[in-house]
Structures are given as structure tokens and as C-alpha cells.
N, C-alpha and C. Protein backbone atom coordinates (compact mmCIF):
# COMPACT_ATOMS: atom_id res chain seq x y z
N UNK A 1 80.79 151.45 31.85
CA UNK A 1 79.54 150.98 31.26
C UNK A 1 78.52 150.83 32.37
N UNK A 2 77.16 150.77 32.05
CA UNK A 2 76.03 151.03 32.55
C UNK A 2 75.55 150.39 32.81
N UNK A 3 75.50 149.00 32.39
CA UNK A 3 74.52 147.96 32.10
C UNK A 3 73.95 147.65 33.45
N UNK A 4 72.43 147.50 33.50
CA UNK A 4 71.63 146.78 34.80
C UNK A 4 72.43 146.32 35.57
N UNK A 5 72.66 146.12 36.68
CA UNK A 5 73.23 145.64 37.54
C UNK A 5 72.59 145.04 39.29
N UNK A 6 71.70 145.23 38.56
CA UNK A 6 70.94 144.85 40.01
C UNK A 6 69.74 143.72 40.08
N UNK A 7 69.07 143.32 40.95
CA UNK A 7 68.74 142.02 40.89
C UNK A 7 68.10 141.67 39.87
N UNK A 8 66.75 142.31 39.38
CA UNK A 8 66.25 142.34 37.90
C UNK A 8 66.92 141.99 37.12
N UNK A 9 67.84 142.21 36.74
CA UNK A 9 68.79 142.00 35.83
C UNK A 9 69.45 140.81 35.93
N UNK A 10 69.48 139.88 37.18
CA UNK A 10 70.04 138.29 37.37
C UNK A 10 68.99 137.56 37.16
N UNK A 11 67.21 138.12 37.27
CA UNK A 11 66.50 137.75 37.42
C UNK A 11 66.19 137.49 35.47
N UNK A 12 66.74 138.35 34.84
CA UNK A 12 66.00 138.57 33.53
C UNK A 12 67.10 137.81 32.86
N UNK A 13 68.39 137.40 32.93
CA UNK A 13 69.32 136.76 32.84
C UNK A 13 68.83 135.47 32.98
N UNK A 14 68.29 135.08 33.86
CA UNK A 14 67.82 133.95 34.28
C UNK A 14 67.02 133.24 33.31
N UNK A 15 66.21 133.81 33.33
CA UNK A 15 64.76 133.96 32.09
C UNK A 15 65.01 133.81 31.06
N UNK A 16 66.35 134.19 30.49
CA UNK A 16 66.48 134.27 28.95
C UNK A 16 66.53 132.70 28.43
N UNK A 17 65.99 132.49 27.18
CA UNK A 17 66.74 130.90 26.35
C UNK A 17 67.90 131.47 25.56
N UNK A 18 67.87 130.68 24.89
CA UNK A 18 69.02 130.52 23.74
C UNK A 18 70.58 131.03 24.36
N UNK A 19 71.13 131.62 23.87
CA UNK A 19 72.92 131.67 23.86
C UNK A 19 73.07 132.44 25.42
N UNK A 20 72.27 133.76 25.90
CA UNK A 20 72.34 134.23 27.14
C UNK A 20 72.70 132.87 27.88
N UNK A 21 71.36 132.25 28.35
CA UNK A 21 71.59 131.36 28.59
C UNK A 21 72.51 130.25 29.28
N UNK A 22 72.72 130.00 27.62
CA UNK A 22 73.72 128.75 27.67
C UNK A 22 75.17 129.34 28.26
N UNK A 23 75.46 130.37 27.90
CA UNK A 23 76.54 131.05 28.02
C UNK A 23 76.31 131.35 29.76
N UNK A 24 75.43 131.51 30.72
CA UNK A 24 75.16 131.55 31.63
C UNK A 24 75.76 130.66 32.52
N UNK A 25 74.79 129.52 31.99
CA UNK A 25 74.85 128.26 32.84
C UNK A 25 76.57 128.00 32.62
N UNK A 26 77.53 128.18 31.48
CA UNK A 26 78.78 127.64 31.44
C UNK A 26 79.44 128.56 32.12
N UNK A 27 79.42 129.51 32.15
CA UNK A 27 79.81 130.26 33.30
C UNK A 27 79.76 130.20 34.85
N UNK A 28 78.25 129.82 34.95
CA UNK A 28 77.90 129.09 36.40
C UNK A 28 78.81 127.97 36.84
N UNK A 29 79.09 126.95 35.80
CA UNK A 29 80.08 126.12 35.97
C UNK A 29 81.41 126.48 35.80
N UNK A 30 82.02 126.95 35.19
CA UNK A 30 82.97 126.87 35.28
C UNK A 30 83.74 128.18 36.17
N UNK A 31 82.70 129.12 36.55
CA UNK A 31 83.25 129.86 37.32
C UNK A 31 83.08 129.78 38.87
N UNK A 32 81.84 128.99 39.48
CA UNK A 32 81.49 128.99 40.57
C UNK A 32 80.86 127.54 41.35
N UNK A 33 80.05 126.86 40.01
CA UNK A 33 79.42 125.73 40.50
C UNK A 33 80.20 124.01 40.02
N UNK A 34 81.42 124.51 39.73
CA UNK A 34 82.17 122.86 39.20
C UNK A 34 81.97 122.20 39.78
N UNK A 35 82.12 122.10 41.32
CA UNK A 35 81.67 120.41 42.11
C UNK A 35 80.46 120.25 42.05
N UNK A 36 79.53 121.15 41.93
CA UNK A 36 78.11 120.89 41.82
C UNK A 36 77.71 119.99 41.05
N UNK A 37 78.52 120.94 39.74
CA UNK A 37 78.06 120.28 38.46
C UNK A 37 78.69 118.89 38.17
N UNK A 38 79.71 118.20 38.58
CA UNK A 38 80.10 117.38 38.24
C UNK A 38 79.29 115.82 39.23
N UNK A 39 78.76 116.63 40.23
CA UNK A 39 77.96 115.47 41.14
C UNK A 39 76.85 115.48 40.64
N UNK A 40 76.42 116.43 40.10
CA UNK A 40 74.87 116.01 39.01
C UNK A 40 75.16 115.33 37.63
N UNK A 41 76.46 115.34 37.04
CA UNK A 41 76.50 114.49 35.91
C UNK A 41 76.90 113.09 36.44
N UNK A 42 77.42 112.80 37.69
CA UNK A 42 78.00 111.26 38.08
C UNK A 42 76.52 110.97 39.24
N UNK A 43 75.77 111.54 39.46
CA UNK A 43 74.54 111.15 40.42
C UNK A 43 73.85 110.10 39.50
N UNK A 44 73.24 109.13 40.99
CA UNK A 44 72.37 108.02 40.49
C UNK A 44 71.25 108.22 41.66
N UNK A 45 69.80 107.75 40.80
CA UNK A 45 68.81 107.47 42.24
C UNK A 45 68.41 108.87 42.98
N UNK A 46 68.51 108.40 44.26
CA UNK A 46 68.01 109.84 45.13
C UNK A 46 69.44 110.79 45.17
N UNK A 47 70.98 110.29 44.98
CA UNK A 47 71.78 111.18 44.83
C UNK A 47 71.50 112.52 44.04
N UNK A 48 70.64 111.84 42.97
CA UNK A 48 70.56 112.89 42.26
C UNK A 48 69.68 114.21 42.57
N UNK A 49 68.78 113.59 43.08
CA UNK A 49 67.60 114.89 43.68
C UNK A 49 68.73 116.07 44.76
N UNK A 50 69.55 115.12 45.70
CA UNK A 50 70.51 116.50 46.57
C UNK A 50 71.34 117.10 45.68
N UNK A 51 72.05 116.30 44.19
CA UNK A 51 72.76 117.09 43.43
C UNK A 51 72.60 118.34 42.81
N UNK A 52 71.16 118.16 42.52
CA UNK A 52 69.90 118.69 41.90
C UNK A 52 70.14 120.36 42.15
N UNK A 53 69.54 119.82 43.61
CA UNK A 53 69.55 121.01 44.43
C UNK A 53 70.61 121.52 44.75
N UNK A 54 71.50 121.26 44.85
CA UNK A 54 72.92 121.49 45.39
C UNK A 54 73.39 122.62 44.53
N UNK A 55 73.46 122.14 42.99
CA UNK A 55 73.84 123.15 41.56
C UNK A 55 72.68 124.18 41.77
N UNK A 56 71.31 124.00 41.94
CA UNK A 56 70.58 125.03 41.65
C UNK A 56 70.83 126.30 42.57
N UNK A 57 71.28 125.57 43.73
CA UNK A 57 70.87 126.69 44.74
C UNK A 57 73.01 127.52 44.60
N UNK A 58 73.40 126.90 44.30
CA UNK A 58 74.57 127.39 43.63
C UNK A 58 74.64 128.10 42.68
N UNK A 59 73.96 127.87 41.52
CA UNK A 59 73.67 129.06 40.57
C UNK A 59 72.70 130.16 40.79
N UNK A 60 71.68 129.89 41.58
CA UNK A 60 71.13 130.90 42.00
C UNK A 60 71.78 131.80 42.81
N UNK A 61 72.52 131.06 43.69
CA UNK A 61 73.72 132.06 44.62
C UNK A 61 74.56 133.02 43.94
N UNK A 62 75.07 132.50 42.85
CA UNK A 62 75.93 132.94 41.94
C UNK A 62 75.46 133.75 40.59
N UNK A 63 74.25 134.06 40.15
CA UNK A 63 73.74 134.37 38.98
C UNK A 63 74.01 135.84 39.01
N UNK A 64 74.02 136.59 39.99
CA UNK A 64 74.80 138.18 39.67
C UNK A 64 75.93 138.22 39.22
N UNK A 65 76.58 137.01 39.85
CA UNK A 65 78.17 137.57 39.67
C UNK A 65 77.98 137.21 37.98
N UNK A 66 77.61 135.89 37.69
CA UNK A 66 77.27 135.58 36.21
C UNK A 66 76.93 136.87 35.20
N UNK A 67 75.75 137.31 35.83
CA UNK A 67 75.66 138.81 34.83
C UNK A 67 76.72 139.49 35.06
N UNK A 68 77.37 140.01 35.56
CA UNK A 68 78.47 140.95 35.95
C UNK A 68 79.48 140.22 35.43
N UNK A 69 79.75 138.77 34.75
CA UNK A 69 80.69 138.10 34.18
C UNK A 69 80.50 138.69 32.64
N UNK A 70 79.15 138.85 32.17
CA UNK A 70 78.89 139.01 30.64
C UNK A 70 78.85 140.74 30.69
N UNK A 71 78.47 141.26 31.68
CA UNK A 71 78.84 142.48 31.53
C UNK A 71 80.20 143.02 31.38
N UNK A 72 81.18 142.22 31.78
CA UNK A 72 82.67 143.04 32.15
C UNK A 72 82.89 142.47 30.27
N UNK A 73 82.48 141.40 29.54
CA UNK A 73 83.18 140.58 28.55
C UNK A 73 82.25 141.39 27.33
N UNK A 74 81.04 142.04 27.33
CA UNK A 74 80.38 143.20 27.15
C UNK A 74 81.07 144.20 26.40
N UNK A 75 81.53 144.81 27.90
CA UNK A 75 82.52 146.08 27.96
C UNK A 75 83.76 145.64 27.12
N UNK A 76 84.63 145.23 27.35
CA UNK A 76 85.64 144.62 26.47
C UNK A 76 85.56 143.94 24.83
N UNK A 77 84.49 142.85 24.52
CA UNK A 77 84.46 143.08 23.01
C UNK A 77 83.00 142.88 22.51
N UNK A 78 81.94 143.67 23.37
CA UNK A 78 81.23 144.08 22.06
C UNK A 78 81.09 146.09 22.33
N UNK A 79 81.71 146.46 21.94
CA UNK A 79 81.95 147.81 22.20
C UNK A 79 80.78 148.50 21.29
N UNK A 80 80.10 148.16 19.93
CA UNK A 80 79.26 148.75 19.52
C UNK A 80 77.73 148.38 20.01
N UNK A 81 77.58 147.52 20.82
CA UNK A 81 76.66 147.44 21.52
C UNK A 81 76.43 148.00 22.87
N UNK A 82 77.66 147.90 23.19
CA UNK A 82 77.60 148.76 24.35
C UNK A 82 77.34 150.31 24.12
N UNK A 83 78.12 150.94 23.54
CA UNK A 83 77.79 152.16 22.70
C UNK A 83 76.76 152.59 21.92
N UNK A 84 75.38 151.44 21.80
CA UNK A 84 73.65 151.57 21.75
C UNK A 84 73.29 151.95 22.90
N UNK A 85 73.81 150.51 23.60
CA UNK A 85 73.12 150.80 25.08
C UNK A 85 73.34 152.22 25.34
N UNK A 86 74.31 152.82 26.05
CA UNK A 86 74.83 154.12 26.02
C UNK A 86 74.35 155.22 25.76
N UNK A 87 74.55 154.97 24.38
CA UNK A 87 73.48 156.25 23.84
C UNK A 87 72.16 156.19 23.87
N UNK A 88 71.71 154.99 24.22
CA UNK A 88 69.99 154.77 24.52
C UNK A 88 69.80 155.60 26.20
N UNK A 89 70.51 155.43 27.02
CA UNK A 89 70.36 155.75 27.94
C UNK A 89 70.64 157.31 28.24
N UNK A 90 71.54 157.76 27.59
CA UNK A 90 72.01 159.28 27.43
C UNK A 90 71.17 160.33 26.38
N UNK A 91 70.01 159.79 25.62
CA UNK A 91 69.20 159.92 24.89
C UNK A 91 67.87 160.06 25.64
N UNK A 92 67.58 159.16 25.66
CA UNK A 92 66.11 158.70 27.18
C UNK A 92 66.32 158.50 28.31
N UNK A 93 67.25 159.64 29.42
CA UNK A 93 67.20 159.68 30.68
C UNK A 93 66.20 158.75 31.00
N UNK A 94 66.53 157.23 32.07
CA UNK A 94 65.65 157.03 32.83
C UNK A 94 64.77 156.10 31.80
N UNK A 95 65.41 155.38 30.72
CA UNK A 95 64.72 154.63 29.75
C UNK A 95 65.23 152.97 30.62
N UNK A 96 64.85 151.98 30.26
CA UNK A 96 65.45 150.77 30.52
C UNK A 96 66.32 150.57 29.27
N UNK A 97 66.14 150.93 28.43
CA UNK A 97 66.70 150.53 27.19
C UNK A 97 67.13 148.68 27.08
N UNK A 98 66.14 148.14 27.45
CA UNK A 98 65.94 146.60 27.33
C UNK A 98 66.67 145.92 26.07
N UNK A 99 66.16 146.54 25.41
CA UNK A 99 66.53 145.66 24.00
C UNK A 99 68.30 146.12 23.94
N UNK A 100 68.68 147.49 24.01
CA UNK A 100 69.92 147.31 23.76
C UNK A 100 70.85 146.54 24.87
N UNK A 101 69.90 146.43 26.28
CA UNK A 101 70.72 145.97 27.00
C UNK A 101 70.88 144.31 27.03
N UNK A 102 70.01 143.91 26.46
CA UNK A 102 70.06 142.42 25.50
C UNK A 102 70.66 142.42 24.88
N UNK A 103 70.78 142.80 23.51
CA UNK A 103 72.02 143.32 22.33
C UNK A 103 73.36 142.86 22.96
N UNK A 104 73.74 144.08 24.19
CA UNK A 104 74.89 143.55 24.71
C UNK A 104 75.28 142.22 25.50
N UNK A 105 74.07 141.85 26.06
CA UNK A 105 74.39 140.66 26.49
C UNK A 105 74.57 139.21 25.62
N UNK A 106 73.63 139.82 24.92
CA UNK A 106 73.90 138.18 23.94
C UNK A 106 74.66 138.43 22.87
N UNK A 107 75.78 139.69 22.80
CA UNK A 107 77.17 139.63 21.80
C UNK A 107 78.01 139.17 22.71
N UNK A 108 77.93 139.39 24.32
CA UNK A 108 78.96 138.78 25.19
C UNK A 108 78.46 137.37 25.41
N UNK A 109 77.40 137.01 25.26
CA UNK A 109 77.35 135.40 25.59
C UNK A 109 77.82 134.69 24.40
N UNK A 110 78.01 135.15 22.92
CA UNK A 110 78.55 134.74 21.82
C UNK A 110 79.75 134.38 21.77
N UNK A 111 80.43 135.71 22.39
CA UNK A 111 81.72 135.46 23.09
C UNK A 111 81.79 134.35 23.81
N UNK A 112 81.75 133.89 24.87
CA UNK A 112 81.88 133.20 25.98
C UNK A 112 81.47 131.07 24.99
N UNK A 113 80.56 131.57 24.40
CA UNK A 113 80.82 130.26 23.61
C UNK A 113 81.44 130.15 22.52
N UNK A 114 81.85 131.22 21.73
CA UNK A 114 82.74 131.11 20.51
C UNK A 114 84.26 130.65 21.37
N UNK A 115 84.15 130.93 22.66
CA UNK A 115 85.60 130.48 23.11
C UNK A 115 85.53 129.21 24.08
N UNK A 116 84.63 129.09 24.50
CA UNK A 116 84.48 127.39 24.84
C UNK A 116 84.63 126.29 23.79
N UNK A 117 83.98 126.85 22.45
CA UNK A 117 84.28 125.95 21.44
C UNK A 117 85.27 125.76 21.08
N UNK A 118 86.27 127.00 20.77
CA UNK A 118 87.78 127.00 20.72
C UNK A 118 88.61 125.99 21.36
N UNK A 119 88.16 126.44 23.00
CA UNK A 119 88.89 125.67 23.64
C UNK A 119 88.80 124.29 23.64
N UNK A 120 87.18 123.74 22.96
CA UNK A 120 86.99 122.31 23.03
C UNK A 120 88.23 121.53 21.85
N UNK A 121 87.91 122.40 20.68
CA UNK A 121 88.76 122.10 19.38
C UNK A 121 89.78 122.11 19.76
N UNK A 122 90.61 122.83 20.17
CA UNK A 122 91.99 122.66 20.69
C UNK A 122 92.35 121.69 21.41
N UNK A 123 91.56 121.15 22.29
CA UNK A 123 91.65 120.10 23.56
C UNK A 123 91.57 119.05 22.78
């Protein structure tokens, strides 16, 4: 698969609201920024301003690998989106094909919280 992969693409990741997103940031945590994140939920006072910073500059460190997290989960189960993207691009040499490459990202960020929720219910 094809999908953007380069900084634009952590950058536009970044940018997004709704489920991208959210599905982002839980990824940020739970794949790269856990101590971060857990000293910004127990911070008091000025702790909190270094916590602050601490997670941000951690997810910013980390926000490619993040896209490249929803890309690989993408490739694996949303296969008919990926297969827009695809043919958008094999269609319009040299297109961005934006929208489908959204499509795929926010069926993989669906993913990524349809199974956090799972896992909450279960827990």
C-alpha cells in the first residue's frame, strides 16, 4: 500500500478532529508516550506546564510512526478503502488522492477505537 508517508502526512494527521484524531492521540499513548501521559494526568501547579511539554514534544516526536501505525491497521482491515485509494492513484498518476487517503485513515482509526472500547468492556 501507498498511503502518504511522509511528513505532510504526520502533519495532516495532526490537523485532523474527530476519530483520526482521537485514535491518534491513543496511539501516541499507548504506543510511545505512557510516562508522559500519565505525569500529565497526576500533575499539579507548575508540574504541570513540564508535563505539558514533556507529552507534546513526545507526540510530536512520535506522530509518523503514529501515521504509519494507522497505515499498517489500514492495510490489514480496511481493504476496500485502501483499494479507492489505489485505484485513485493508478487512475490519476501523480493525484494526492486526499479524500481517499482520509477514507483510509479514518476506517483504521475506527478500528483502533472499536478495540480500545472492547478492551475497556472486557476489563
Amino acid at each position: 500500500m501507498n498511503l502518504r508517508r511522509d511528513a505532510a502526512a504526520s502533519d495532516a494527521a495532526r490537523r485532523l478532529d474527530g476519530e483520526v484524531a482521537e485514535a491518534a492521540k491513543l496511539l501516541t499513548i499507548v504506543m510511545h508516550c505512557k510516562s508522559q501521559a500519565t505525569a500529565l494526568q497526576t500533575c499539579t501547579g507548575d508540574d504541570c506546564v513540564r508535563a505539558r511539554a514533556a507529552f507534546t514534544t513526545c507526540a510530536n516526536e512520535h506522530a509518523h510512526s503514529v501515521v504509519q501505525a494507522l497505515v499498517q491497521i489500514a492495510s490489514t482491515r480496511c481493504p476496500e478503502q485502501v483499494a479507492e485509494f489505489n485505484a485513485c492513484r493508478t487512475h490519476l498518476p501523480g493525484a494526492k488522492c486526499e479524500e481517499q487517503d482520509l477514507d483510509a485513515l479514518r476506517c483504521a482509526s475506527r478500528q483502533v477505537l472499536l478495540s480500545s472500547r472492547a478492551e475497556l468492556s472486557a476489563g
